[in-house]
N, C-alpha and C. Protein backbone atom coordinates (compact mmCIF):
# COMPACT_ATOMS: atom_id res chain seq x y z
N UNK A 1 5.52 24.38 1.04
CA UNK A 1 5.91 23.82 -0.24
C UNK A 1 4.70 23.87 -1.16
N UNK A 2 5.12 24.06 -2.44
CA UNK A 2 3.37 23.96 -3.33
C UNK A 2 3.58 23.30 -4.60
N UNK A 3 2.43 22.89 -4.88
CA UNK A 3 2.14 21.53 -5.94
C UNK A 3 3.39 21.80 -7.34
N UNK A 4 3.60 20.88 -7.68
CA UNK A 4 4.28 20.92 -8.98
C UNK A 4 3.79 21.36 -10.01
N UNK A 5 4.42 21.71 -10.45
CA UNK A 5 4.08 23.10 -11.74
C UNK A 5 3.95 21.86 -13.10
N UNK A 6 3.19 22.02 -13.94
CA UNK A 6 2.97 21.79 -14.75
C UNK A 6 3.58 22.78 -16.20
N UNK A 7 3.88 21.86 -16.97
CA UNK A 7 4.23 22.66 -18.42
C UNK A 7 3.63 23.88 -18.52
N UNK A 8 2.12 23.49 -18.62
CA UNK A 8 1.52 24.97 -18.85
C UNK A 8 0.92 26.07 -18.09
N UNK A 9 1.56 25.59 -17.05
CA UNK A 9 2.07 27.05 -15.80
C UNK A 9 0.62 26.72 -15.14
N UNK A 10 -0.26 25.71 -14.66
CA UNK A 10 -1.00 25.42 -13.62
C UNK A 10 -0.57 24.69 -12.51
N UNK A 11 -1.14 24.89 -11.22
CA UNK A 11 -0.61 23.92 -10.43
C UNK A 11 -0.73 22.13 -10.28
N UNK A 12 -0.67 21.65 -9.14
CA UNK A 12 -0.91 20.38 -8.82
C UNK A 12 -1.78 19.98 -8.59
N UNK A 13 -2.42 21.31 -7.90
CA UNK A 13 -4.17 20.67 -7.82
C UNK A 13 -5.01 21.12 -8.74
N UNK A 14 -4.54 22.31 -9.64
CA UNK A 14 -5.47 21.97 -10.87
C UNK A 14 -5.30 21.16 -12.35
N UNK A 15 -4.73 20.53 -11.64
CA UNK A 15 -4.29 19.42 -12.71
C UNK A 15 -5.63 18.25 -13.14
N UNK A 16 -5.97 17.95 -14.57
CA UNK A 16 -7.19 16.87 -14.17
C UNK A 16 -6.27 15.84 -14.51
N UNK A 17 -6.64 14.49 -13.79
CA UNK A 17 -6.11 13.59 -14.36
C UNK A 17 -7.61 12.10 -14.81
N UNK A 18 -7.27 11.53 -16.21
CA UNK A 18 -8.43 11.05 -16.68
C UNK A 18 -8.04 9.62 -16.39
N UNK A 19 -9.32 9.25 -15.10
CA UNK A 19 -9.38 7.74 -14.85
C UNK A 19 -10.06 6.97 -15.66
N UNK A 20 -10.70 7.56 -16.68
CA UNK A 20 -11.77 6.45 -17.45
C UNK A 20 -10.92 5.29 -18.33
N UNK A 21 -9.81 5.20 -18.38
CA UNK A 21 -8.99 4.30 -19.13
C UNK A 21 -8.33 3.14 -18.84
N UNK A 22 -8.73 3.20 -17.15
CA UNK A 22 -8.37 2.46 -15.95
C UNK A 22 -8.66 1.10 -16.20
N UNK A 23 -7.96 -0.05 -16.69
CA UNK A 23 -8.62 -0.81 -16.80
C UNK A 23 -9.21 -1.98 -15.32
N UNK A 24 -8.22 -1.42 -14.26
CA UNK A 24 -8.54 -2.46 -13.21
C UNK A 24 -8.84 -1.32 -11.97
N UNK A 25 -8.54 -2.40 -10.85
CA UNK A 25 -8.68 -1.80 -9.71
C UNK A 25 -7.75 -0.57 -9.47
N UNK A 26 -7.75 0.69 -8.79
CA UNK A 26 -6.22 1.28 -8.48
C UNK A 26 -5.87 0.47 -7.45
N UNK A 27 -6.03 0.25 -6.60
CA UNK A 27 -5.13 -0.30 -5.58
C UNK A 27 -5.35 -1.70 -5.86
N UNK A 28 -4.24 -2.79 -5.97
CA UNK A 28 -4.53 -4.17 -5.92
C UNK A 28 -5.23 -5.02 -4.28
N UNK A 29 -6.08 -5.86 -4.43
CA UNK A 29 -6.18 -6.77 -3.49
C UNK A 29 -5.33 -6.99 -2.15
N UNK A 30 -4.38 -7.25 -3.11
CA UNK A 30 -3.59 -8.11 -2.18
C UNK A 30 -1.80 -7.73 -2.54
N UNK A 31 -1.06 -7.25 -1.77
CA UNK A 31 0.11 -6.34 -2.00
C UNK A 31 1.33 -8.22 -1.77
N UNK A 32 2.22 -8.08 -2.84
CA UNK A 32 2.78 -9.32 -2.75
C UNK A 32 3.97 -9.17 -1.68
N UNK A 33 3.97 -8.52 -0.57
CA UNK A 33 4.49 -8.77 0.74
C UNK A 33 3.86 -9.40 1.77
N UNK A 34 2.62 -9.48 1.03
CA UNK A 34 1.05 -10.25 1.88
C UNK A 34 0.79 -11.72 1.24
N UNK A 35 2.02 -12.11 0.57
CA UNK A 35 1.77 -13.73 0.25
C UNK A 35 2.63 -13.97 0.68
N UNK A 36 2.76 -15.81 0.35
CA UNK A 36 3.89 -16.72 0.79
C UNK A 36 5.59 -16.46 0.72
N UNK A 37 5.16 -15.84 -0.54
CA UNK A 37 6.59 -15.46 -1.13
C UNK A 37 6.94 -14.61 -0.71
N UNK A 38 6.08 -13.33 -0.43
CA UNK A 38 6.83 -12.28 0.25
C UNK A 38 7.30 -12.36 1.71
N UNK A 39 6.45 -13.46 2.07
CA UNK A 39 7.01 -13.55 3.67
C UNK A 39 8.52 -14.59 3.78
N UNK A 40 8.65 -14.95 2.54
CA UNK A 40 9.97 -15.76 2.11
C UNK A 40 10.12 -17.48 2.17
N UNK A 41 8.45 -17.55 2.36
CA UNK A 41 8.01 -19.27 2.40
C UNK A 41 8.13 -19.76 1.07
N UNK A 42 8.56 -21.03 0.85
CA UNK A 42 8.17 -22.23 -0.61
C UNK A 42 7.28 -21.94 -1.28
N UNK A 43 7.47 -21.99 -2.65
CA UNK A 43 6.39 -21.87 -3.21
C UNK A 43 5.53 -23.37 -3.60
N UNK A 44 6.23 -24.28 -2.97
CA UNK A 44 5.71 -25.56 -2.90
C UNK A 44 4.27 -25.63 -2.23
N UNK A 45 3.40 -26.38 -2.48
CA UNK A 45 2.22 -26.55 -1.61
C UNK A 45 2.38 -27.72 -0.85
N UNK A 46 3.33 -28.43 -0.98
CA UNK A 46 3.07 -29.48 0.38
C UNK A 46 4.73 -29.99 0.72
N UNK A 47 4.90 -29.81 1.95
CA UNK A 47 6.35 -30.01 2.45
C UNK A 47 6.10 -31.73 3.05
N UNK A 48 5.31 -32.38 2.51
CA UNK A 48 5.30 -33.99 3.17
C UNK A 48 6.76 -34.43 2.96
N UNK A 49 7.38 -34.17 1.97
CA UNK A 49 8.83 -34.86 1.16
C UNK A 49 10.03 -34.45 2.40
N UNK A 50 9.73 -32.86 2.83
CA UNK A 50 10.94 -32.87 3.85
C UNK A 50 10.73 -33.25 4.97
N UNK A 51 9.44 -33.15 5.31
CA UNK A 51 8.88 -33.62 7.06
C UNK A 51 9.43 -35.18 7.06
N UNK A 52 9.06 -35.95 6.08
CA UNK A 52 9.55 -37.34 6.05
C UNK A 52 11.09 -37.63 6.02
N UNK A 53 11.70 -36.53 5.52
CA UNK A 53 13.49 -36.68 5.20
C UNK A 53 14.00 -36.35 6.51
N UNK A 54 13.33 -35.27 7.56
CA UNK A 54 13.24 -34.65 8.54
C UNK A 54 13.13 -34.87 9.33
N UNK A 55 12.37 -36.09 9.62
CA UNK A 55 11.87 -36.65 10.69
C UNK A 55 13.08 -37.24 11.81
N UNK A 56 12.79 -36.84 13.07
CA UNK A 56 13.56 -37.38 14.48
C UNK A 56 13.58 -38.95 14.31
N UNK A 57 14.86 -39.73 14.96
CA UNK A 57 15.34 -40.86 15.03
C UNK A 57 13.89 -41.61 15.72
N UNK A 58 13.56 -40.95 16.78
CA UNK A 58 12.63 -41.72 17.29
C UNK A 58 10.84 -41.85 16.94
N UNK A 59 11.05 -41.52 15.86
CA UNK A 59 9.63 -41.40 14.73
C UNK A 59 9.33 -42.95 14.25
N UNK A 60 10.34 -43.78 14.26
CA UNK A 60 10.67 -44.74 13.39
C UNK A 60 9.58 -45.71 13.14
């Protein structure tokens, strides 16, 4: 298979492409399947409210 053709009849690898405009990282940190949310947890920071609603009869 070979690189994609460009408009003006060069290939894929002689293609330049200009990073100087980049304003951040290319690849991010941290991919959001790698937080709370992506793993499908609360976005609450503290579950004290259900542990207490939650709690076994013999907690008392």
């Amino acid at each position: 298979m070979t690189g994609l053709t460009v408009p003006d009849g060069r290939g894929d690898d002689d293609r330049l492409v200009d990073l100087s405009d980049a304003d951040g990282p290319l690849l991010p940190e941290q991919t959001s399947d790698d937080t709370d949310l992506g793993w499908g947890e609360r976005t609450t920071s503290s579950d004290d409210a259900w542990l207490l609603a939650e709690r076994p009869p013999h907690w008392s």
